[in-house]
Protein backbone atom coordinates (compact mmCIF):
# COMPACT_ATOMS: atom_id res chain seq x y z
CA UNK A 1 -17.30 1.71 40.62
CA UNK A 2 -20.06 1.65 38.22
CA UNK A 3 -17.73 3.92 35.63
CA UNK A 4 -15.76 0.80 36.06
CA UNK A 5 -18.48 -1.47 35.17
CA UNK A 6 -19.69 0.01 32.43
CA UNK A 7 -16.32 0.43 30.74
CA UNK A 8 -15.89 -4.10 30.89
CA UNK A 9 -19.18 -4.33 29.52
CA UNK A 10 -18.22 -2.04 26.63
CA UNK A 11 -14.98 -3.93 26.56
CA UNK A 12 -16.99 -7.50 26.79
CA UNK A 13 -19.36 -5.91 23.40
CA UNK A 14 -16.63 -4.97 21.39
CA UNK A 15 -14.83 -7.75 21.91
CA UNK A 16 -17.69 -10.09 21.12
CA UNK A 17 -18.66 -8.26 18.24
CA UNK A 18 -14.88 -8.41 17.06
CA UNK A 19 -15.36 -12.02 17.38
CA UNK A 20 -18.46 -12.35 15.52
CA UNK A 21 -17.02 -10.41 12.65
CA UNK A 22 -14.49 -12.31 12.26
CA UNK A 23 -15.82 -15.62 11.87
CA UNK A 24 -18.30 -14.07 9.97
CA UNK A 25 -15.12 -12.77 7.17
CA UNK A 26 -13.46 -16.50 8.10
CA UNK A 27 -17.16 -18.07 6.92
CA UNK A 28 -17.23 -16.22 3.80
């Protein structure tokens, strides 16, 4: 369960980060 867990919130980071790069590329 908490293997579980841990593996969204690593999902949820990347995928923000992903996010934040890209409008950061989209900006420049």
């Amino acid at each position: 369960m908490f293997t579980l867990l841990f593996i969204e919130l690593c999902f949820r980071f990347f995928t923000m980060t992903k996010l934040m790069s890209i409008s950061t590329f989209s900006f420049l």
